[in-house]
Protein backbone atom coordinates (compact mmCIF):
# COMPACT_ATOMS: atom_id res chain seq x y z
CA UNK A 1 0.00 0.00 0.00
CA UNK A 2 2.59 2.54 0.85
CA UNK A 3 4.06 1.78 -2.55
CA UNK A 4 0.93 1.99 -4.36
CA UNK A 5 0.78 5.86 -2.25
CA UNK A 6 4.28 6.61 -3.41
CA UNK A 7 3.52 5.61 -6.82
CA UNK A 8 -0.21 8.57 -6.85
CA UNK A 9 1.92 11.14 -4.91
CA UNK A 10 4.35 11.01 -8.13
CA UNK A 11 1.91 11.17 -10.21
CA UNK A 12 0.31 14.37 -8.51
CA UNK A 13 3.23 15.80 -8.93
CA UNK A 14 3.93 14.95 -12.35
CA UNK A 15 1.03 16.87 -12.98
CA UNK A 16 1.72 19.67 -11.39
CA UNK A 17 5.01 20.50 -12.51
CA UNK A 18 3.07 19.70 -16.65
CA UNK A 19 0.36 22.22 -15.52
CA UNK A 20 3.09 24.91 -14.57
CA UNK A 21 5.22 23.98 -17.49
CA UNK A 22 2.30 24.07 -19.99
CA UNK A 23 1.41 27.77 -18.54
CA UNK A 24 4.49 28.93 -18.60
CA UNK A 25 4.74 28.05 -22.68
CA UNK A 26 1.53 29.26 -22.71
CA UNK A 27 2.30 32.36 -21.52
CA UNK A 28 5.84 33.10 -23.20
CA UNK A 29 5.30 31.46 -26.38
CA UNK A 30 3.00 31.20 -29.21
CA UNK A 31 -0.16 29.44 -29.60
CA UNK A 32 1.53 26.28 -31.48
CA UNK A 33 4.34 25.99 -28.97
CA UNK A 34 0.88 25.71 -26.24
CA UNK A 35 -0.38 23.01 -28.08
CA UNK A 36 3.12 21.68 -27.76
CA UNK A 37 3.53 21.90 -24.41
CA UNK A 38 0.12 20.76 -23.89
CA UNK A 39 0.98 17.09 -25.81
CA UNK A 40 4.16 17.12 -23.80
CA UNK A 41 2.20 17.86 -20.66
CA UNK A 42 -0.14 15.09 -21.71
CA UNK A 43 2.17 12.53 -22.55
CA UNK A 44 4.21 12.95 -18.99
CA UNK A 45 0.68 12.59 -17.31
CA UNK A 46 -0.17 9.25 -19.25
CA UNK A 47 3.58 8.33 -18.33
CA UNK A 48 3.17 8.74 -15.02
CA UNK A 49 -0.64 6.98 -14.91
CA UNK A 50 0.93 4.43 -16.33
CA UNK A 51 3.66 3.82 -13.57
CA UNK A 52 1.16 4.47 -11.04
CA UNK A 53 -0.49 1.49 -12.45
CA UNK A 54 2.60 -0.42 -12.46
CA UNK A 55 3.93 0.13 -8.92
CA UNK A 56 -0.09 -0.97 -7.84
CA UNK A 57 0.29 -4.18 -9.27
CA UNK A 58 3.45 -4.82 -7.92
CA UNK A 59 2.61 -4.01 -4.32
CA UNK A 60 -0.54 -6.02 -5.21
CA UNK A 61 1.28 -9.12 -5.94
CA UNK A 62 3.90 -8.39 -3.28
CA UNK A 63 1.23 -8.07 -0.30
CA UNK A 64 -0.29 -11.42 -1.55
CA UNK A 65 2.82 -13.38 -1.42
CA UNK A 66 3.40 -12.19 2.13
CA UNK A 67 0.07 -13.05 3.08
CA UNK A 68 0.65 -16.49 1.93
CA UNK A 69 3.69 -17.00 3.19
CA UNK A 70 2.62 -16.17 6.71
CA UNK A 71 -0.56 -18.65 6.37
CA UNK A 72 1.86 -21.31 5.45
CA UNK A 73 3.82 -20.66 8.45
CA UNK A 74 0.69 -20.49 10.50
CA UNK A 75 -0.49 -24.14 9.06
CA UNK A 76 3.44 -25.71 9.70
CA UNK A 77 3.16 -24.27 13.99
CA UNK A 78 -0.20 -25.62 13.84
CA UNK A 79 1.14 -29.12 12.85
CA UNK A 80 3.48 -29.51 14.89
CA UNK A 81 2.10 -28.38 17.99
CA UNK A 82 -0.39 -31.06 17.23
CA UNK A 83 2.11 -33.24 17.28
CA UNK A 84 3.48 -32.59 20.61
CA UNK A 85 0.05 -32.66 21.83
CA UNK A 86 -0.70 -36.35 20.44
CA UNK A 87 2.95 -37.31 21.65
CA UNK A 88 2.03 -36.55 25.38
CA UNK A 89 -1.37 -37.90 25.38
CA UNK A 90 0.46 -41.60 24.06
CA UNK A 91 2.98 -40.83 26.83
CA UNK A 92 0.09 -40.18 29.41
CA UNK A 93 -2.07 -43.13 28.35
CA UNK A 94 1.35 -45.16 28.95
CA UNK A 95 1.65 -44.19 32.19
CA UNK A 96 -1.77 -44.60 33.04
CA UNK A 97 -1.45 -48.25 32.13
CA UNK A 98 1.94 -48.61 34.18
CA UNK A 99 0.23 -47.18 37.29
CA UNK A 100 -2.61 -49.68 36.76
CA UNK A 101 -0.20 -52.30 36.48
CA UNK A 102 1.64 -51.34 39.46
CA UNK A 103 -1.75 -50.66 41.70
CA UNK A 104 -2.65 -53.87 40.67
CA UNK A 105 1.05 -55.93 42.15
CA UNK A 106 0.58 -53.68 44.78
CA UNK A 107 -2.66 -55.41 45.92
CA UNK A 108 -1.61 -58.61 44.87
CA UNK A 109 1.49 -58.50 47.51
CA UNK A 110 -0.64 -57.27 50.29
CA UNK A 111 -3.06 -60.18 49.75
CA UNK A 112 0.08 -62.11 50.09
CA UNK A 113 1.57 -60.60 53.36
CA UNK A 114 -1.84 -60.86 54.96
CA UNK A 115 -1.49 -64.75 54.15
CA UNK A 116 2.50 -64.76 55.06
CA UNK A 117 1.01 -63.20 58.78
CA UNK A 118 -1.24 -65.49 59.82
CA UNK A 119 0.86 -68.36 58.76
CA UNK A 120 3.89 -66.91 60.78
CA UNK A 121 1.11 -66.53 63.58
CA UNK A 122 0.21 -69.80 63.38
CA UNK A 123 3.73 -70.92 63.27
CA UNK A 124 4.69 -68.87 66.84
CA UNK A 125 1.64 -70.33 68.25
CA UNK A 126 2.72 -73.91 67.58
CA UNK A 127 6.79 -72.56 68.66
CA UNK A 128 4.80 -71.81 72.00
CA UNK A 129 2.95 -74.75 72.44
CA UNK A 130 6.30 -76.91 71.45
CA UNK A 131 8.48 -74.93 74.26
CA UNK A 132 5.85 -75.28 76.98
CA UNK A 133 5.60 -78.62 76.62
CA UNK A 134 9.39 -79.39 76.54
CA UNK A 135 9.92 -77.25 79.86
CA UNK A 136 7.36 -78.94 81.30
CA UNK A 137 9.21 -82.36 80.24
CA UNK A 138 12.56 -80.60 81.78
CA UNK A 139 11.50 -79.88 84.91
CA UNK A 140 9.67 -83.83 85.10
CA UNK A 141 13.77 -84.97 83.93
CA UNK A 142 15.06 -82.83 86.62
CA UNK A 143 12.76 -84.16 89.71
CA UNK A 144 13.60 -87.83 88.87
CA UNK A 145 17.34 -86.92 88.23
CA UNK A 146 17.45 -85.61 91.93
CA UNK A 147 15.25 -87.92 93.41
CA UNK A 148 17.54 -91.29 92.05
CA UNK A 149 20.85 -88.85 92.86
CA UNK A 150 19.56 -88.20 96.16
CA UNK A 151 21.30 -84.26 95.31
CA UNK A 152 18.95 -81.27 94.80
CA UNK A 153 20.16 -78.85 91.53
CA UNK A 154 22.26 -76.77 93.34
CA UNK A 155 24.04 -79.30 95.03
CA UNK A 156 25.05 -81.31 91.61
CA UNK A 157 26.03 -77.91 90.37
CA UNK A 158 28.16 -77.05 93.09
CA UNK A 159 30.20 -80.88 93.04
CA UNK A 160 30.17 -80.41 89.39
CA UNK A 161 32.13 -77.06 89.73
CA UNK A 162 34.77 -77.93 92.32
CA UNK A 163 35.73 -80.89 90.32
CA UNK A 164 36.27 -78.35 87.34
CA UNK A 165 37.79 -75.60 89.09
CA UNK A 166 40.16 -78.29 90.78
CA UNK A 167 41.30 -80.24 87.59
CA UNK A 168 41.82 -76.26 86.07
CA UNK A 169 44.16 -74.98 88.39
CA UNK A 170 46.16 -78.57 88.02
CA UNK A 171 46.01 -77.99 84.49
CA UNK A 172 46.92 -74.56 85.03
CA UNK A 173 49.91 -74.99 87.35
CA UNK A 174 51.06 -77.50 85.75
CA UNK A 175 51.07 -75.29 82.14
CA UNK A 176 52.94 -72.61 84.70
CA UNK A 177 55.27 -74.85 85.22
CA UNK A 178 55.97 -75.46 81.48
CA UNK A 179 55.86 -72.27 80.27
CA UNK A 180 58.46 -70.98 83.10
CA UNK A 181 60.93 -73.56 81.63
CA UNK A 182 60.25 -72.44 78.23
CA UNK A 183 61.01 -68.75 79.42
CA UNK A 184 64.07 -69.37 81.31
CA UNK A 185 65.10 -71.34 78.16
CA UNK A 186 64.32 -68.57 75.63
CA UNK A 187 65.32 -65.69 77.86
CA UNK A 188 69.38 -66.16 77.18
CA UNK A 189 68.44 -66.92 73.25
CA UNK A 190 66.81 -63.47 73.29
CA UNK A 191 69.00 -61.86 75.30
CA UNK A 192 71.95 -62.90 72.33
CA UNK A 193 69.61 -62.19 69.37
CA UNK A 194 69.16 -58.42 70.90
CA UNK A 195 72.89 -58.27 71.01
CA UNK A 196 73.86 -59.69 67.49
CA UNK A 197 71.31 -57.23 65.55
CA UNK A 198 72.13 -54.21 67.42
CA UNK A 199 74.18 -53.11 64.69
CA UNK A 200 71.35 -54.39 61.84
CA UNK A 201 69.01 -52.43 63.85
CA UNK A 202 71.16 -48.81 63.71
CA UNK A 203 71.77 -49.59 60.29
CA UNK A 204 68.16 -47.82 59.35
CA UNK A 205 68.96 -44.50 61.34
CA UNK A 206 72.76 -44.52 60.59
CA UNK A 207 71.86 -44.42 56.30
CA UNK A 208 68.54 -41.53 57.11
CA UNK A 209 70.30 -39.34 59.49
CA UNK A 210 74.10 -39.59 59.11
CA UNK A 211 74.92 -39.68 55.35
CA UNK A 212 75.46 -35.89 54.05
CA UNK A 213 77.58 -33.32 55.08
CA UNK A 214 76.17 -29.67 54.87
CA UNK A 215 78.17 -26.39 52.91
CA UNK A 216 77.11 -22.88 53.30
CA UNK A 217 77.59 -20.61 50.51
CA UNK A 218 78.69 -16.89 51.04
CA UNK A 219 76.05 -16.22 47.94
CA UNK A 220 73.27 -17.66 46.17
CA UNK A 221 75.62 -17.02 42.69
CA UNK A 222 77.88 -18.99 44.20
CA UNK A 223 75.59 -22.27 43.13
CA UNK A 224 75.83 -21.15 39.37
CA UNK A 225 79.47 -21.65 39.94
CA UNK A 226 79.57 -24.91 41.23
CA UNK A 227 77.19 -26.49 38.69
CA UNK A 228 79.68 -24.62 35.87
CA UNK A 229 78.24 -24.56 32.42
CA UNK A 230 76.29 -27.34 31.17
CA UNK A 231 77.01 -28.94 34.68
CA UNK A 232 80.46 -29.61 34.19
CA UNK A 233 81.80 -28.39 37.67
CA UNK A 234 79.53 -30.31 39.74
CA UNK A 235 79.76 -33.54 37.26
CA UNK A 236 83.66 -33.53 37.67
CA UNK A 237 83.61 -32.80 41.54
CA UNK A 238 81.23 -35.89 42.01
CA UNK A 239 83.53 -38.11 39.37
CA UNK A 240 86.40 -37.04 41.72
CA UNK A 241 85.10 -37.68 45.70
CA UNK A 242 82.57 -39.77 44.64
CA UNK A 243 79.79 -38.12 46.30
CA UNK A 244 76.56 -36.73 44.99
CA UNK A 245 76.15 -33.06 45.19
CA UNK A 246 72.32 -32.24 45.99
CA UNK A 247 71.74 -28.05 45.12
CA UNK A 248 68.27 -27.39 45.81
CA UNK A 249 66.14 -24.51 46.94
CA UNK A 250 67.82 -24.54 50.39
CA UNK A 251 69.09 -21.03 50.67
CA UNK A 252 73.31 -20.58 50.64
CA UNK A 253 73.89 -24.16 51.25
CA UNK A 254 75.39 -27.46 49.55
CA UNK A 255 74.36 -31.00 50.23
CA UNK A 256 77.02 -33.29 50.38
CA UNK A 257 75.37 -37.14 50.49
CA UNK A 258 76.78 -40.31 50.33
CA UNK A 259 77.77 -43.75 52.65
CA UNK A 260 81.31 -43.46 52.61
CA UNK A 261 82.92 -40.88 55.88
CA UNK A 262 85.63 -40.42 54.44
CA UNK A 263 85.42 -39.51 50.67
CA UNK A 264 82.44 -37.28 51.85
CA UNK A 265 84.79 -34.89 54.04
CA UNK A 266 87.08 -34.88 51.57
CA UNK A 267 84.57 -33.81 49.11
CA UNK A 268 83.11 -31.15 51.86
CA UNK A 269 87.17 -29.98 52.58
CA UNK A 270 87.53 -29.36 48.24
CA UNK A 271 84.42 -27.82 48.06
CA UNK A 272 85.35 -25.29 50.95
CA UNK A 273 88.13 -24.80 49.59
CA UNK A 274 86.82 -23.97 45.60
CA UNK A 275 84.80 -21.66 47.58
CA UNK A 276 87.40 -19.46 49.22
CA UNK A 277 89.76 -19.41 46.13
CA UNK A 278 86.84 -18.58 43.75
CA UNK A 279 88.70 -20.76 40.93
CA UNK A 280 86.21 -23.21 39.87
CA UNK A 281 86.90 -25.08 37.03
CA UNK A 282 87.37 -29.30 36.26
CA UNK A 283 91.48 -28.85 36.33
CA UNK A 284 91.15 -26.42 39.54
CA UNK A 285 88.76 -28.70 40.88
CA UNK A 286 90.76 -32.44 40.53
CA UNK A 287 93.75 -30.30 41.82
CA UNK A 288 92.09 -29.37 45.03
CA UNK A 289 90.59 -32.74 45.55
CA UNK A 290 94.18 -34.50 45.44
CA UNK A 291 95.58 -31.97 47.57
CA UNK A 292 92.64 -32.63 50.02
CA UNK A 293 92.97 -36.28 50.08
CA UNK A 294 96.92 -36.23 50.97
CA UNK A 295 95.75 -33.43 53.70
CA UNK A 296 93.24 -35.73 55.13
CA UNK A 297 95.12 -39.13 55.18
CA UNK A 298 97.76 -36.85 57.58
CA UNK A 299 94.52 -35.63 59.66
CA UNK A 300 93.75 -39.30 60.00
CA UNK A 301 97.06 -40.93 60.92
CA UNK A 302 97.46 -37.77 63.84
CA UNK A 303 93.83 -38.94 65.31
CA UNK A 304 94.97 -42.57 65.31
CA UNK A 305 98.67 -41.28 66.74
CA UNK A 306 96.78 -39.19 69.65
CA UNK A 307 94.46 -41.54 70.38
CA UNK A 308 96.89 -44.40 70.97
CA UNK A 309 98.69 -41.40 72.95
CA UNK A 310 96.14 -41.16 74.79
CA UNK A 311 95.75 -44.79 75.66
CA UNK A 312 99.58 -45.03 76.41
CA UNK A 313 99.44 -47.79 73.81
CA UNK A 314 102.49 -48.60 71.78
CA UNK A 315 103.34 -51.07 68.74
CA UNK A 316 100.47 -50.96 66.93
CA UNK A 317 100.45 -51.41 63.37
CA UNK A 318 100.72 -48.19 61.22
CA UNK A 319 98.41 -49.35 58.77
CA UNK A 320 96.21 -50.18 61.85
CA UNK A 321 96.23 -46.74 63.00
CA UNK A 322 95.17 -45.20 60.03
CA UNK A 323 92.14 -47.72 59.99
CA UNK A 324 91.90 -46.16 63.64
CA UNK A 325 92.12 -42.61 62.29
CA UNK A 326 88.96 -43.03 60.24
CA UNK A 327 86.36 -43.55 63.12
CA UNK A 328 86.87 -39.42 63.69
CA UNK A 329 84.44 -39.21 60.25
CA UNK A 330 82.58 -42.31 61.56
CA UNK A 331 79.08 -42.22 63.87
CA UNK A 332 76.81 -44.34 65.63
CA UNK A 333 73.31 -42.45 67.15
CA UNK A 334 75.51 -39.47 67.03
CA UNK A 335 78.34 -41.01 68.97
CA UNK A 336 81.95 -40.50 67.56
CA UNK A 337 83.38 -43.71 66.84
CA UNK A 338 87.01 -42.60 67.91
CA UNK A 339 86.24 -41.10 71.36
CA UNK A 340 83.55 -44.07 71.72
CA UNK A 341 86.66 -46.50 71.14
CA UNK A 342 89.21 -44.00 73.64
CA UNK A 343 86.31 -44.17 76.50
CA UNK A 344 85.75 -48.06 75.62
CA UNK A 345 89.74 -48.52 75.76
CA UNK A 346 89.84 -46.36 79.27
CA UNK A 347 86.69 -48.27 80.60
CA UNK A 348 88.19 -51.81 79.49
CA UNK A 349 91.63 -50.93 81.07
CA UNK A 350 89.84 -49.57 84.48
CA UNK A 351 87.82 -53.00 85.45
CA UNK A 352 91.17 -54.56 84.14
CA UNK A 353 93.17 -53.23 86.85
CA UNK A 354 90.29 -53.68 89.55
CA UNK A 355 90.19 -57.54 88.78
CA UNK A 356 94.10 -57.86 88.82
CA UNK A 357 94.49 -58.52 84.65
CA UNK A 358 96.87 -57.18 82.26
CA UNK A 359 95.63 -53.63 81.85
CA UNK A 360 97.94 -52.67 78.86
CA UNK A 361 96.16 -55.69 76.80
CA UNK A 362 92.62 -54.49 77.93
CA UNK A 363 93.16 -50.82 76.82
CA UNK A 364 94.69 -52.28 73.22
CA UNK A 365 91.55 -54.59 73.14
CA UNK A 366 89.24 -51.65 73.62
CA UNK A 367 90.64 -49.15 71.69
CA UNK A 368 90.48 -51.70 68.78
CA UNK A 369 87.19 -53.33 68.88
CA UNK A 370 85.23 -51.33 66.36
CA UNK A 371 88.11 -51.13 64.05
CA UNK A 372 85.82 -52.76 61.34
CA UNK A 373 83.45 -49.99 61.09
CA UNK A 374 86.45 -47.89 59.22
CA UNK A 375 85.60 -50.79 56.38
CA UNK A 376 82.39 -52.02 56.90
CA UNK A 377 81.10 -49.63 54.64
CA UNK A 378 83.28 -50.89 51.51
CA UNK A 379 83.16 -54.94 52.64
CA UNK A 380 80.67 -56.90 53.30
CA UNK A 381 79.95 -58.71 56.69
CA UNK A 382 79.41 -57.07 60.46
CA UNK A 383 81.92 -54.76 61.74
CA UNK A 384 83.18 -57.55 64.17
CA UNK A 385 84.24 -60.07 62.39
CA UNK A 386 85.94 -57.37 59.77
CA UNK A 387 88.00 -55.88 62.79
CA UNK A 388 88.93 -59.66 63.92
CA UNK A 389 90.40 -60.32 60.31
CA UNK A 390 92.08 -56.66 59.94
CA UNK A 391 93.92 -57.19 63.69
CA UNK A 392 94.71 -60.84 62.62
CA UNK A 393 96.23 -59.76 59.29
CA UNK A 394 98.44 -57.03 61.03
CA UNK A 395 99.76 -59.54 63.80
CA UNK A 396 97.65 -58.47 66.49
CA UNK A 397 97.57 -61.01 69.53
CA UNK A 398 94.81 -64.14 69.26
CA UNK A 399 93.73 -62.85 72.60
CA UNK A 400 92.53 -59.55 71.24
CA UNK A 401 91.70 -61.08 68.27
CA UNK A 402 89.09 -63.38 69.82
CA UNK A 403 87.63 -60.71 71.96
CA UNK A 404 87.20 -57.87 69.10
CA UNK A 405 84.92 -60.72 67.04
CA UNK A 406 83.44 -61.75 70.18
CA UNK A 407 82.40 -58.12 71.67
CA UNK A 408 78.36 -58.70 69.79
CA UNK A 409 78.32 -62.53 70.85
CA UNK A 410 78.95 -62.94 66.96
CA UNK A 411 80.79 -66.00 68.52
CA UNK A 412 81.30 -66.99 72.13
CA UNK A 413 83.08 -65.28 74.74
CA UNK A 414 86.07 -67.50 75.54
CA UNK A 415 88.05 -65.05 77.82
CA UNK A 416 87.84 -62.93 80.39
CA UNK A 417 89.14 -59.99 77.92
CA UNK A 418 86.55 -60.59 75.75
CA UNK A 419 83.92 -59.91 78.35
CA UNK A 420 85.49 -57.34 79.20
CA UNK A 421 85.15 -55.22 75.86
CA UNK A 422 81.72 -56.51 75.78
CA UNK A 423 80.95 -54.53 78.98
CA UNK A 424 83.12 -51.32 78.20
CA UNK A 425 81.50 -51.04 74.70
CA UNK A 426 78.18 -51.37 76.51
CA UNK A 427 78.99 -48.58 78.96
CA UNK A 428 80.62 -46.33 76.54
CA UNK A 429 77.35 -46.38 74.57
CA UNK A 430 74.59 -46.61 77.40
CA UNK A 431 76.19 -44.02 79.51
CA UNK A 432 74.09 -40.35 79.52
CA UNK A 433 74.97 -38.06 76.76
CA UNK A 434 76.82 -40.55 74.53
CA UNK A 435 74.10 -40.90 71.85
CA UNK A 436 70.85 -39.70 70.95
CA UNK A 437 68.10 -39.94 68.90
CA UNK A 438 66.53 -37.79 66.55
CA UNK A 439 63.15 -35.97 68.42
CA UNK A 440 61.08 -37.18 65.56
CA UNK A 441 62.06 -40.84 65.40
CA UNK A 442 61.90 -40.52 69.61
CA UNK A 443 58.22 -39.23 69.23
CA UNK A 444 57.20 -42.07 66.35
CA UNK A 445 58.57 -44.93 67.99
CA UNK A 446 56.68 -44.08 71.42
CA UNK A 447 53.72 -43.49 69.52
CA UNK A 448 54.26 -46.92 67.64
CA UNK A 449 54.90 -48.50 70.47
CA UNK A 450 51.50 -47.44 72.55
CA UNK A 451 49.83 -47.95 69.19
CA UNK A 452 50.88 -51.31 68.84
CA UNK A 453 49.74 -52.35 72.66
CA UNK A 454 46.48 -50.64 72.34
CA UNK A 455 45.49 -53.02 68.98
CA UNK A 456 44.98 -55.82 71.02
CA UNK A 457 41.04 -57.47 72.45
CA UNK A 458 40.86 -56.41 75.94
CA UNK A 459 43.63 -53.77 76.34
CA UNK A 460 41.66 -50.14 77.97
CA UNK A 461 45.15 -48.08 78.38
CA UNK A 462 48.55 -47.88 77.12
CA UNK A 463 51.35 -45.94 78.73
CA UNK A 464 55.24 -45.86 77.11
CA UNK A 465 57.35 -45.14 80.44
CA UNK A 466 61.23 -44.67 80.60
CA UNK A 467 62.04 -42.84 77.65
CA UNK A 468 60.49 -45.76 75.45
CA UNK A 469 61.96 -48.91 77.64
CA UNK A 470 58.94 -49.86 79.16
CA UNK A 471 55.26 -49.85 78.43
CA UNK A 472 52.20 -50.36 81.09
CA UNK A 473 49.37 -51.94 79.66
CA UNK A 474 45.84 -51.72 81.66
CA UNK A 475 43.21 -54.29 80.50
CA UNK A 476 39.65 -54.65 81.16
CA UNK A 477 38.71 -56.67 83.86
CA UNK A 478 35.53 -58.48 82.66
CA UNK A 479 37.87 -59.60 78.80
CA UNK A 480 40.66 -60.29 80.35
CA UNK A 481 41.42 -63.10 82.86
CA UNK A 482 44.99 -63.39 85.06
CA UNK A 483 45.85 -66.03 82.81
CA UNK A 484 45.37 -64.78 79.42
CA UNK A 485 47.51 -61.31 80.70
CA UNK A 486 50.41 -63.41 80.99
CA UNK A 487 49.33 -64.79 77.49
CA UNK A 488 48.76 -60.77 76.60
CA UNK A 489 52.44 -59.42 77.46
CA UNK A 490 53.82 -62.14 75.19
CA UNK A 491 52.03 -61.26 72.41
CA UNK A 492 52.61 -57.59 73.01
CA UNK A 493 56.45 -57.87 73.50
CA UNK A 494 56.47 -60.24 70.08
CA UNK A 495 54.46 -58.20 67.67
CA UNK A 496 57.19 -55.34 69.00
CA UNK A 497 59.70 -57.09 68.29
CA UNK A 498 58.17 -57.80 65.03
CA UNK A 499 57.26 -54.40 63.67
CA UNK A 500 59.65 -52.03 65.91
CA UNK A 501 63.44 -51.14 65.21
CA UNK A 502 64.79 -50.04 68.89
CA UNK A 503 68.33 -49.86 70.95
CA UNK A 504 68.40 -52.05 74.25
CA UNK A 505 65.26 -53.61 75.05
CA UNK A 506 61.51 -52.86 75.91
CA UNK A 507 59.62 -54.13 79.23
CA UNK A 508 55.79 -55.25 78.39
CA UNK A 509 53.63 -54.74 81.82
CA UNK A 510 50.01 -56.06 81.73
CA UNK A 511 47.99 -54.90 84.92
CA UNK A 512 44.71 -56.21 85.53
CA UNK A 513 43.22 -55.10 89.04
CA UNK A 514 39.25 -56.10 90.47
CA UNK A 515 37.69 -53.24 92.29
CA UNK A 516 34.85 -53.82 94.44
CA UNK A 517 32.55 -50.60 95.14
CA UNK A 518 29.74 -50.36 97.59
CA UNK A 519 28.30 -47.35 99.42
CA UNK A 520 27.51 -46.90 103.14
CA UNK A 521 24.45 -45.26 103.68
């Protein structure tokens, strides 16, 4: 429509401006140029009727197409909303029928609990019937029992308990008996088996707590340095100590980690050293690490010198010194090896000269009998029998011999010496101060240790006493009888023995105490 407007308006106008045009011929011109203008003006206005006409028909056909396109539209939402409409009624009608279905099982099943009731009623009733009956038969059994026994209930009960109770406590005493033998029998095989793992047992702590040596840096750009470019500092200072170098996040500081004492202070003395002279470089670096060895093998043979010094102890073996020399790098639960073997070597010597022996032997023996851990780290076997073979290749005397690979009961204490060292080792390490354990590991193993006594039936209480040495179990009266406590602390002391790593050994207590209340009113 607005088209078919547009197309008038123009029209109008085209009219207009034929009427002005035609008068102003008309005016200006002569009567033939009118009649000119006139056709002209005529011709433009049949033009323009014309397009008029046109532009109509065009927003005619236009309009119509629109008006069918929007029916067809109209007809296509129609459809498919009917559709969706004859979709849900087939879904409702489906669930109608599954509701009828289910209503229907529904009564079905309470038809048959209905039945299942009054069969179980009939069932309890007949369960009633049965048990009155058969106490009624029980208590007819019972009145002829007594009257042929000539005993009332409580009388046969009371025979028939003292003859248990008494063939119990013979049983009893006489498994007492058995087991006592058993523990006096076992009690010097433990006793021995504690001694001969004591060293398996440190082994744990000795490679987690003792196996790097720590190097403080003036800088952090002192760490670029060390690791050189492309790693080539720090990959020929661990080809020449043999250590591994760890350089982490830790600020200013160097790990230095590996088994061997020796190789790692020599690696901790070169690195020191690159430090201060500020020359690092694979050349510089071997340099300093020879020079450092053939300073350290002299630190060594003056702590094996000054020990023996100490001792008053002359003739030993230089090679044997050396060996001796190495326990300075070497610790047990934070004990120095050396002064643990000067104190053993004083200690030995002291009880020596109480009991009237040779006092210059026991000193030699004590000083020497952890010689093997200087090599027990680069040989295989325990640290006893190395030290034995070491002192027997140098020409040391069968007497000490014997009592350096006898001090863990590795083999049997023939001598007097050898019992000797056993006891001055034992002091040496045992007395205050001489070693400790990491808090951590302290904490854990009590923990453990309460942990493990507290997983058993019966147990109310666990207490570790003694720094760790002894535990306290409380049990509950009513589970737990006197005899199975003694069963209890057994059990206890194996399964920590089992799962525990520990120095010396650990005292299991089971307490079990009756307590009878009553109130005076």
């Amino acid at each position: 429509m607005d088209s078919l407007i547009i197309s008038v308006a123009v029209g109008v106008v085209a009219l207009v401006v034929g009427y002005v045009i035609a008068h102003i011929l008309l005016t200006r011109r002569s009567s033939s140029q009118i009649n000119l203008a006139r056709n002209e003006a005529d011709r433009i206005t049949e033009e323009a009727k014309q397009q008029a006409n046109l532009s109509k028909r065009a927003s005619e056909v236009e309009a119509k197409e629109s008006v069918e396109r929007r029916r067809r539209e109209l007809e296509d939402e129609i459809r498919e909303k009917k559709d969706s409409v004859n979709n849900l009624e087939k879904r409702l009608n489906h669930r109608e029928e599954g509701l009828e279905k289910r209503a229907d099982l529904i009564d079905r099943q309470e038809l048959d609990h209905k039945r299942r009731d009054q069969e179980i009623k009939k069932q309890e009733q007949h369960a009633q019937d049965l048990q009155d009956k058969g106490q009624q038969i029980v208590v007819e059994c019972e009145q002829r029992l007594e009257s042929v026994a000539e005993l009332s209930r409580e009388e046969a009960k009371k025979q028939l308990m003292d003859s248990v109770i008494e063939q119990a406590r013979l049983e009893a005493a006489k498994e007492i008996r058995v087991i006592e033998e058993e523990t006096k029998q076992e009690a010097e095989k433990r006793s021995k088996k504690i001694l001969a793992t004591a060293i398996q047992r440190y082994a744990g702590d000795y490679v987690s707590e003792k196996t790097v040596s720590v190097v403080h840096l003036p800088n952090e750009d002192m760490k670029g340095r060390i690791i050189g470019r492309e790693g080539r500092n720090i990959r020929a200072l661990e080809a020449a100590t043999g250590m591994d170098l760890i350089i982490d996040d830790t600020p200013e500081c160097v790990i230095i980690s590996g088994f061997n004492p020796v190789r790692r202070e020599v690696a901790r003395m070169s690195l020191e050293k690159l430090i201060s002279d500020g020359r690092i470089h694979p050349a510089r670096i071997e340099e300093i690490v020879a020079k450092t060895e053939e300073e350290l093998e002299k630190i060594i043979q003056e702590a094996g010198e000054q020990a023996t010094f100490e001792l008053g102890i002359h003739g030993i073996h230089p090679e044997l010194i050396k060996y001796l020399g190495r326990l300075k790098y070497r610790t047990s639960y934070s004990q120095n090896q050396l002064q643990h073997s000067i104190e053993a070597g004083f200690l030995c010597g002291a009880m020596a000269a109480e009991l009237g022996l040779n006092q210059r032997q026991a000193k030699r023996a004590g000083l020497l009998h952890d010689l093997g851990k200087s090599i027990d780290h680069e040989m295989e076997g325990s640290h006893a029998m190395l030290g034995a073979d070491l002192l027997k290749k140098y020409n040391e005397t069968p007497k000490i011999v014997h009592a350096v690979r006898a001090h863990h009961e590795e083999i049997k204490p023939e001598s007097v010496l050898a019992v000797l060292v056993q006891a001055a080792d034992a002091l040496s390490g045992a007395r205050p101060g001489a070693r400790r354990e990491r808090l951590e590991n302290y904490v854990k193993r009590i923990e453990e240790l309460e942990s493990i006594s507290r997983s058993f039936k019966g147990v109310e209480k666990a207490f570790a006493i003694q720094a760790g040495r002894e535990v306290r179990v409380i049990v509950e009266n009513a589970k737990v009888t006197d005899a199975a406590a003694s069963l209890l602390s057994r059990d206890i002391a194996s399964k920590i023995e089992t799962e525990l790593t520990y120095p010396g050994q650990i005292k299991v207590t089971v307490i079990r105490e009756t307590r009878a209340v009553e109130y005076a009113k």
